[in-house]
C-alpha atoms as a PDB file:
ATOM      1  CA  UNK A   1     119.834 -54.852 -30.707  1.00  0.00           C
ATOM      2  CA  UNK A   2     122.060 -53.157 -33.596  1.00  0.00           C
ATOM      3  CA  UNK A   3     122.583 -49.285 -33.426  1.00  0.00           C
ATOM      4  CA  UNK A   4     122.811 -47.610 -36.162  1.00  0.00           C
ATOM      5  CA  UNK A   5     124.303 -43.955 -36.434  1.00  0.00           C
ATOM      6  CA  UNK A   6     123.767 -42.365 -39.741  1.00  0.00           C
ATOM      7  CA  UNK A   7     126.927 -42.214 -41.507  1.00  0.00           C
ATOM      8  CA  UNK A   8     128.382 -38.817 -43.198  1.00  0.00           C
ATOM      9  CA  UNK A   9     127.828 -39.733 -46.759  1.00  0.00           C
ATOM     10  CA  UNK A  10     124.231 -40.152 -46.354  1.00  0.00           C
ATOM     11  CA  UNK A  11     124.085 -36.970 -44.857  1.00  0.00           C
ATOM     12  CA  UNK A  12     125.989 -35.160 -47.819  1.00  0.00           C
ATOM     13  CA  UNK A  13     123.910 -36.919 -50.519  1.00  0.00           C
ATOM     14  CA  UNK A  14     120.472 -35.988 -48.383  1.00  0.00           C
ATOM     15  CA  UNK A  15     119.458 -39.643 -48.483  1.00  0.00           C
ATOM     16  CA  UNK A  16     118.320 -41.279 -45.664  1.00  0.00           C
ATOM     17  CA  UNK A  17     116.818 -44.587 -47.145  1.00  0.00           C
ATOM     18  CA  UNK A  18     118.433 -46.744 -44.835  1.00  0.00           C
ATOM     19  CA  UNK A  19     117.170 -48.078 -41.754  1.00  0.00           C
ATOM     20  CA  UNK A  20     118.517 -47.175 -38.530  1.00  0.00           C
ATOM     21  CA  UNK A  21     117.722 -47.603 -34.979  1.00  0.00           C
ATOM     22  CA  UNK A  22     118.874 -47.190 -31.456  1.00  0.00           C
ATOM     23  CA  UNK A  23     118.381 -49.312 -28.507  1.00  0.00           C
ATOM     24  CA  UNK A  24     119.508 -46.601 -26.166  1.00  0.00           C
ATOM     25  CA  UNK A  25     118.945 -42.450 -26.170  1.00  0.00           C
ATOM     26  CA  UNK A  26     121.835 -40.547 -27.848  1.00  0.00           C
ATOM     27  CA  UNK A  27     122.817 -37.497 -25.421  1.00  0.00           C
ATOM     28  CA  UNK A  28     121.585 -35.281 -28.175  1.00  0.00           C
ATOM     29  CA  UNK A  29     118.763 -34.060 -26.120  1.00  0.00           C
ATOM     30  CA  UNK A  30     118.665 -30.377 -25.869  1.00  0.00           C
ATOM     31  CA  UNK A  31     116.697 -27.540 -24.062  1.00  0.00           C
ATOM     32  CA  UNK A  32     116.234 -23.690 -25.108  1.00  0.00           C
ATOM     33  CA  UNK A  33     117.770 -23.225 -21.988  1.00  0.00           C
ATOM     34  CA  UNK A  34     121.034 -24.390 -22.580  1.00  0.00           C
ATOM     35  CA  UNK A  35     123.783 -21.942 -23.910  1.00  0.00           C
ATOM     36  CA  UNK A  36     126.137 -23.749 -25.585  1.00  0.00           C
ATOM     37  CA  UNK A  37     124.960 -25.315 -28.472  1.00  0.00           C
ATOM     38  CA  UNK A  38     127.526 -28.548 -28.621  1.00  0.00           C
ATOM     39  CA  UNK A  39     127.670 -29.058 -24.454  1.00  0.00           C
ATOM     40  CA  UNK A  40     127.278 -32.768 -24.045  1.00  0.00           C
ATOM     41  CA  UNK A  41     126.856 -33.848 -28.027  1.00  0.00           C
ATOM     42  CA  UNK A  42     128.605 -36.484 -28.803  1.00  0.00           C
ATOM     43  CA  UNK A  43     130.524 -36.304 -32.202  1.00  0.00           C
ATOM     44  CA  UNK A  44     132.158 -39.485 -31.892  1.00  0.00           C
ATOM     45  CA  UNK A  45     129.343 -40.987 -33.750  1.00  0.00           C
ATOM     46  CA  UNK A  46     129.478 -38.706 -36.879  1.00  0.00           C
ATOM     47  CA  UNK A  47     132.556 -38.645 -39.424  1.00  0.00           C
ATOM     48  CA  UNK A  48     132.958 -34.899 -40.218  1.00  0.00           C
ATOM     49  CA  UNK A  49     135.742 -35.477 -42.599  1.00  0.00           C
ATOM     50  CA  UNK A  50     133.275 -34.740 -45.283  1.00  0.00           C
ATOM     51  CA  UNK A  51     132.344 -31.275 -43.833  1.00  0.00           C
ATOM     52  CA  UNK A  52     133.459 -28.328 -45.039  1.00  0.00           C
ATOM     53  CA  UNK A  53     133.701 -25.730 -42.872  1.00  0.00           C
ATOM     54  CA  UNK A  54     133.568 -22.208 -43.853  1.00  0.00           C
ATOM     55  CA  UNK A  55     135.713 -19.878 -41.697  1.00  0.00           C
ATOM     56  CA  UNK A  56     134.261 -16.695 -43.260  1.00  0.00           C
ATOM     57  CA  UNK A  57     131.462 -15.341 -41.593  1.00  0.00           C
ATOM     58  CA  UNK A  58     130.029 -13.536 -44.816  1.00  0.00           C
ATOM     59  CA  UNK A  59     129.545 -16.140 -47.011  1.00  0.00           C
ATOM     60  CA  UNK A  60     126.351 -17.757 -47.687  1.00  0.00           C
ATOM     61  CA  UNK A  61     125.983 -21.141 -46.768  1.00  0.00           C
ATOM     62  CA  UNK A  62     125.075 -23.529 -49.116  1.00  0.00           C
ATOM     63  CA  UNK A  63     122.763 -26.762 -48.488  1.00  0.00           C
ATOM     64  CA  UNK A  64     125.233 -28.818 -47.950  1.00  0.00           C
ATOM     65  CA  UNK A  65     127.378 -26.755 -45.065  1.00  0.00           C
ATOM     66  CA  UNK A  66     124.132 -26.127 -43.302  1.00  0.00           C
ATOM     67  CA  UNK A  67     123.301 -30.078 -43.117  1.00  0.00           C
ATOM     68  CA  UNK A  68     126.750 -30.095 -41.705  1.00  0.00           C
ATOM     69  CA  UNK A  69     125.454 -27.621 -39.009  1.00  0.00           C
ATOM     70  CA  UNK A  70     122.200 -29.218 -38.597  1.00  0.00           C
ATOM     71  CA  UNK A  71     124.418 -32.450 -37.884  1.00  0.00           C
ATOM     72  CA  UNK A  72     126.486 -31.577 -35.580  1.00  0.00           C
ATOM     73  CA  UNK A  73     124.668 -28.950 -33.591  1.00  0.00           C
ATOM     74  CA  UNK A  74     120.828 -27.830 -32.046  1.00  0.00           C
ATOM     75  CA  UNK A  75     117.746 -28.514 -34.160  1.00  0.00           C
ATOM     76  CA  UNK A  76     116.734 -25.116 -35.832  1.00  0.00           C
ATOM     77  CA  UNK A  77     115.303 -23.402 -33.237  1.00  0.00           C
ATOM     78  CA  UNK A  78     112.053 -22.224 -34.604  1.00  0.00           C
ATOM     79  CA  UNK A  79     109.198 -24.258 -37.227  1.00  0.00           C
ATOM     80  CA  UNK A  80     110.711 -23.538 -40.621  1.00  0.00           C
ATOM     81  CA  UNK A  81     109.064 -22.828 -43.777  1.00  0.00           C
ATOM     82  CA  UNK A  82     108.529 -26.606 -45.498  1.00  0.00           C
ATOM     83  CA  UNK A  83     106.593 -28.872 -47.888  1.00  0.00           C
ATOM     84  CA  UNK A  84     105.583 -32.665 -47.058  1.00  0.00           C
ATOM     85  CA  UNK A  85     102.613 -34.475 -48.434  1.00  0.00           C
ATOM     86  CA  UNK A  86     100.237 -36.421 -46.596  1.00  0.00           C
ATOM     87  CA  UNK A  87     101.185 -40.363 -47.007  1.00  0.00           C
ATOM     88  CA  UNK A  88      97.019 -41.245 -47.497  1.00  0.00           C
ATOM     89  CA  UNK A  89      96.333 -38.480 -49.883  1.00  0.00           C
ATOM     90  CA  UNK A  90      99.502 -36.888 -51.994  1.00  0.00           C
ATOM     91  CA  UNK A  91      98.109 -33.730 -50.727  1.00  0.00           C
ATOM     92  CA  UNK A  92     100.726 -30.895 -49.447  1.00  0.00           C
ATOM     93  CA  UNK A  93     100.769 -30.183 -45.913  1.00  0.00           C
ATOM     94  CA  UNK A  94     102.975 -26.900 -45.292  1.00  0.00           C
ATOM     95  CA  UNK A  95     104.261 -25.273 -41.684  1.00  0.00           C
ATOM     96  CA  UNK A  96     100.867 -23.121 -42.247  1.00  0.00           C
ATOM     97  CA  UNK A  97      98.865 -25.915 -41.865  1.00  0.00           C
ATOM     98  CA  UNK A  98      99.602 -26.593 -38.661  1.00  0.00           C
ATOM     99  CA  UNK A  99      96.959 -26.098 -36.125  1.00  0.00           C
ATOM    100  CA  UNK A 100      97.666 -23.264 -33.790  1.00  0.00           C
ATOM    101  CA  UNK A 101      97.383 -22.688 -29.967  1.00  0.00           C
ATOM    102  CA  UNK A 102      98.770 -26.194 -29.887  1.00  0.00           C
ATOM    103  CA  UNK A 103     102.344 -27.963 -29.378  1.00  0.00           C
ATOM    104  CA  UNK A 104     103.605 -29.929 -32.011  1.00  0.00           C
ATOM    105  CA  UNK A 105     106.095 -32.778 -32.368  1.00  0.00           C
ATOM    106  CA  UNK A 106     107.975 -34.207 -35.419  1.00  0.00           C
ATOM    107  CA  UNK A 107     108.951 -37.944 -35.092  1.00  0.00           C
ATOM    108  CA  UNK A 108     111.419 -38.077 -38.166  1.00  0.00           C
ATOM    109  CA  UNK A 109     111.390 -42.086 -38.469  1.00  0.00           C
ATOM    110  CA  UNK A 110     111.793 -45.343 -40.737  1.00  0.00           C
ATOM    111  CA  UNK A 111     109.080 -47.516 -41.154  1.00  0.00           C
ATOM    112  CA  UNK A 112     111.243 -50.453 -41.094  1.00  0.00           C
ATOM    113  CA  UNK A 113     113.083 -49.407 -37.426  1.00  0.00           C
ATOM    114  CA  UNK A 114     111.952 -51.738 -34.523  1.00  0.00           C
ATOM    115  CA  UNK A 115     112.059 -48.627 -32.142  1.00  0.00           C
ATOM    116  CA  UNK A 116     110.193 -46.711 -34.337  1.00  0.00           C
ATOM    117  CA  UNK A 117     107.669 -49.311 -34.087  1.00  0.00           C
ATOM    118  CA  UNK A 118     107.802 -49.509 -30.185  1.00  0.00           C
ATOM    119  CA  UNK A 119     107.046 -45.545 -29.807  1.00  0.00           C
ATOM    120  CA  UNK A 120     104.368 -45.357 -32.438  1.00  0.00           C
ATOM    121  CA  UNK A 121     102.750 -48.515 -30.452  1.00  0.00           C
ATOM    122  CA  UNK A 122     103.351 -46.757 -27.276  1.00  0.00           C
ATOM    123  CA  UNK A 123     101.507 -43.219 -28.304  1.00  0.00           C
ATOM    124  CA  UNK A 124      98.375 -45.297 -29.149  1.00  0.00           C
ATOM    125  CA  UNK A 125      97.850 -47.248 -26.539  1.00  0.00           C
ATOM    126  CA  UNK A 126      98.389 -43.619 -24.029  1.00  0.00           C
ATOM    127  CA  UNK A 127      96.484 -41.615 -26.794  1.00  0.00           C
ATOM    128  CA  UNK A 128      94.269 -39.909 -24.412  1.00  0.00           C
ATOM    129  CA  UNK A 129      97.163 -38.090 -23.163  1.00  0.00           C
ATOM    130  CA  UNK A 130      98.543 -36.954 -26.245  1.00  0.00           C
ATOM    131  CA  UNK A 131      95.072 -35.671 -27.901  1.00  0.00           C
ATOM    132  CA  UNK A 132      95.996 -32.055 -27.555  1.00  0.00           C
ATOM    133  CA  UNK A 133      99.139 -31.913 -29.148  1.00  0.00           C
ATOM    134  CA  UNK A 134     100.107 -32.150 -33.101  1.00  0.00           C
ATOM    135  CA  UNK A 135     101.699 -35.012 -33.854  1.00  0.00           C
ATOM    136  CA  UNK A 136     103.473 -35.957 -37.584  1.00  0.00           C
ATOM    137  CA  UNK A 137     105.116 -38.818 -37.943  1.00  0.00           C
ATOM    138  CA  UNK A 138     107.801 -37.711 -41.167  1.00  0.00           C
ATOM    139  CA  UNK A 139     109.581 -40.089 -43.109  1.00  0.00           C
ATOM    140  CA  UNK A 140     112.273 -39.813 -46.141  1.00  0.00           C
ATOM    141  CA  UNK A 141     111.208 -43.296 -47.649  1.00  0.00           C
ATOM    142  CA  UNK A 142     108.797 -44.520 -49.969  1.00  0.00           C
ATOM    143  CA  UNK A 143     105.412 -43.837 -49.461  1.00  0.00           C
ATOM    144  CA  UNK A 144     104.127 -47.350 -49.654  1.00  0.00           C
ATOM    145  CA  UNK A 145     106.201 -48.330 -47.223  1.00  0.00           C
ATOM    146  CA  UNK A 146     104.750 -45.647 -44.807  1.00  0.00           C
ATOM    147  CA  UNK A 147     100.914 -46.234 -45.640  1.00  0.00           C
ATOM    148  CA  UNK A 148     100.237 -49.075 -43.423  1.00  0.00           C
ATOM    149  CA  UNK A 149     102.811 -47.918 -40.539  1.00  0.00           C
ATOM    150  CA  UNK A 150      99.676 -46.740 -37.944  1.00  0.00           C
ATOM    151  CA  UNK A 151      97.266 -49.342 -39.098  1.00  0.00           C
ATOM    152  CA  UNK A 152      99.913 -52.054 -38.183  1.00  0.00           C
ATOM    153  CA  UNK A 153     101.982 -50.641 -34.861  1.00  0.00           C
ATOM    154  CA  UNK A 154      99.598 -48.180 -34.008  1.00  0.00           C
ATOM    155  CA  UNK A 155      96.135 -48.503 -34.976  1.00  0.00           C
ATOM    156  CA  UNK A 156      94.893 -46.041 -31.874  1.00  0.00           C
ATOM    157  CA  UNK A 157      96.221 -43.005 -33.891  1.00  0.00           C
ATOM    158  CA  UNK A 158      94.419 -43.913 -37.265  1.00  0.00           C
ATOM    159  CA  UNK A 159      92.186 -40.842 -38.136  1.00  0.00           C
ATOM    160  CA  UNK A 160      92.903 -38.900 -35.167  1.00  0.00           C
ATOM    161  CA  UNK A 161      93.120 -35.498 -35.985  1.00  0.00           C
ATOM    162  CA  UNK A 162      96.147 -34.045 -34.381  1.00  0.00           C
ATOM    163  CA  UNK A 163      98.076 -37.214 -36.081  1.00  0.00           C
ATOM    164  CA  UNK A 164      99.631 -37.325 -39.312  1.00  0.00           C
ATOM    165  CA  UNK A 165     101.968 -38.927 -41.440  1.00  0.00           C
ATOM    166  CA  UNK A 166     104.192 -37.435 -43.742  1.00  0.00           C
ATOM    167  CA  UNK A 167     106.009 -37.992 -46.454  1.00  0.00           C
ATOM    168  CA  UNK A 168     109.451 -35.804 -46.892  1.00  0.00           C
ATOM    169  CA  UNK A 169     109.579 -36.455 -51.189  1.00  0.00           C
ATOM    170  CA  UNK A 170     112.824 -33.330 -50.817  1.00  0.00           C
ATOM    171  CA  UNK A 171     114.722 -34.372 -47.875  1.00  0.00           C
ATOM    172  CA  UNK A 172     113.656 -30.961 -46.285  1.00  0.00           C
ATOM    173  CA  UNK A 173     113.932 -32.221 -42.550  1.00  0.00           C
ATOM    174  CA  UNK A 174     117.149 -32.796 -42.983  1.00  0.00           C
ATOM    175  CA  UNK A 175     117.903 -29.910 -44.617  1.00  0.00           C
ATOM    176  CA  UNK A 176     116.510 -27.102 -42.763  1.00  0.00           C
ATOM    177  CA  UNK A 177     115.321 -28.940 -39.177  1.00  0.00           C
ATOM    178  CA  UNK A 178     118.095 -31.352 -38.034  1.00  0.00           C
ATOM    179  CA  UNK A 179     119.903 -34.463 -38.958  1.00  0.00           C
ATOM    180  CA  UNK A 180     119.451 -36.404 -36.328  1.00  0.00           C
ATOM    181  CA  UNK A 181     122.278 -39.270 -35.333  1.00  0.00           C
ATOM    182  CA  UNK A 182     119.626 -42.177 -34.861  1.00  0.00           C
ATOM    183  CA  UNK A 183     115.769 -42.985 -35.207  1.00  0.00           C
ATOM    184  CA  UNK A 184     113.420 -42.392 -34.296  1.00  0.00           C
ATOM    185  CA  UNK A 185     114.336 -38.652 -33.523  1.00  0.00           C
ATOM    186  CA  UNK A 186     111.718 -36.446 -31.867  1.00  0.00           C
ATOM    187  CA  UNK A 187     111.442 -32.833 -31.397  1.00  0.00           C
ATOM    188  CA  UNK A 188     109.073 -31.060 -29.194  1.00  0.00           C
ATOM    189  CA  UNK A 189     107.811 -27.139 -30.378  1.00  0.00           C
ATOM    190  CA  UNK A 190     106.107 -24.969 -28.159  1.00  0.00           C
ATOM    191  CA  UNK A 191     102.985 -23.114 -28.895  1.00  0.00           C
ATOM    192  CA  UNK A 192     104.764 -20.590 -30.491  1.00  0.00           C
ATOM    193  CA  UNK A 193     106.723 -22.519 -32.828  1.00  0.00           C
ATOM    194  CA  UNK A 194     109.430 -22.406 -30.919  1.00  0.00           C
ATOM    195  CA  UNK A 195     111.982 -25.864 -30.020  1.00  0.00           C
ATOM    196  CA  UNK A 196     111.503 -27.178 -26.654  1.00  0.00           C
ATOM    197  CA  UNK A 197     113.093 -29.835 -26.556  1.00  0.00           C
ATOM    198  CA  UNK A 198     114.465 -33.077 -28.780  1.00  0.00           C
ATOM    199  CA  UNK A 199     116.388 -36.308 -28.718  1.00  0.00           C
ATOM    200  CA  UNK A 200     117.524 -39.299 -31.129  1.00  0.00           C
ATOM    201  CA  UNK A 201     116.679 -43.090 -30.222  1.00  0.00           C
ATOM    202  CA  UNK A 202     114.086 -44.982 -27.776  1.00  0.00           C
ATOM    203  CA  UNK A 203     112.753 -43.316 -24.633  1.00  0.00           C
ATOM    204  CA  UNK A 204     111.006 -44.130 -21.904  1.00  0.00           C
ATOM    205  CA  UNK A 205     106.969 -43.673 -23.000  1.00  0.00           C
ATOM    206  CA  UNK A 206     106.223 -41.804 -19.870  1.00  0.00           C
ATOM    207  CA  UNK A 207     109.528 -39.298 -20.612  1.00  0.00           C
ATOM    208  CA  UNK A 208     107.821 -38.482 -23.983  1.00  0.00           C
ATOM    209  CA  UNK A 209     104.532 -37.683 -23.338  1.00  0.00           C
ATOM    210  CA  UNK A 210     105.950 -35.686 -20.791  1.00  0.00           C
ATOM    211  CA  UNK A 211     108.274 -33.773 -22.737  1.00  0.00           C
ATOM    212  CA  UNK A 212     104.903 -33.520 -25.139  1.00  0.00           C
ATOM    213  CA  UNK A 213     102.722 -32.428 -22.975  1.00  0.00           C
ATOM    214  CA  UNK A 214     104.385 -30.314 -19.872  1.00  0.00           C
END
């Protein structure tokens, strides 16, 4: 199976439209235990020769240079302020719409990635152990690519209401949450917003819901 790492000029253009998959786990996976923000990432995948980086500490950082720290470091560490829109509907769906008392997990993904495919087939068929946590599936691509992803790889999730799919029409994930190095990319927030845990490519189903659920 072809892996695909997202290559630096997609990331400094914020377009994703591209499909890319993994048939293994990248090593990006990351705990809010850990100190050091770059132990075990591997940059050998990413081409930073278009990142700038600015050595003064003062100056603001502009969209671009914090991609390039998105890329190459930890997920932001807490839900950010954002805008998608529901695929079904057009309507908005903002970080204040998220239920609370709940955790929640982003699955940034393509609609045309075989592994994204395999997970979202996965989480329906084990539904009933996912119920109590929000789950949006968030995409960059066109919308009528996206509206028929549950109904044809995961049927189980269709109007279940901690499940949602999203449509990013700004390229915010990229922008303020991560850029991941593969699909599909999952990250795992606590009930307080905060990042638990995430990691780029296939996983084992029983590691996810796991990682959702513990």
């Amino acid at each position: 199976m072809k892996k695909m790492i997202i290559p630096a000029y997609l990331i400094v253009s914020v377009s994703l439209g591209l499909s890319s998959c993994s048939n293994t786990p990248s090593n990006t996976e990351k705990t809010k235990t850990e100190a050091d923000a770059h132990q075990g990432h591997d940059h050998s995948g990413h081409d930073h020769s278009a990142h700038e980086h600015n050595t003064n500490s003062a100056a603001p950082q502009t969209p671009e240079s914090n991609m390039s720290n998105l890329a190459q470091g930890d997920p932001i560490a807490q839900i950010p302020a954002f805008t998608f829109y529901k695929v079904k509907s057009g309507i908005s769906f903002t970080n204040s719409d998220i239920p609370t008392g709940k955790k929640t997990v982003f699955i940034l993904f393509d609609p045309g990635c075989s592994h994204c495919r395999t997970e979202a087939a996965a989480l329906g068929k084990n539904y009933d152990r996912i119920k109590g946590v929000n789950i949006y599936f968030v995409s960059m691509n066109d919308p009528a690519l996206m509206a028929s992803f549950l109904e044809t790889f995961a049927k189980e999730l269709v109007g279940k209401p901690n499940v949602e799919v999203l449509y990013d029409r700004n390229q915010e994930f990229i922008q303020k949450f991560h850029v991941p190095g593969q699909f599909p990319a999952n990250y795992v927030y606590g009930k307080d917003n905060k990042l638990q845990t995430h990691w780029d490519g296939d996983k084992n189903i029983n590691e996810i819901i796991a990682a959702y659920t513990k």
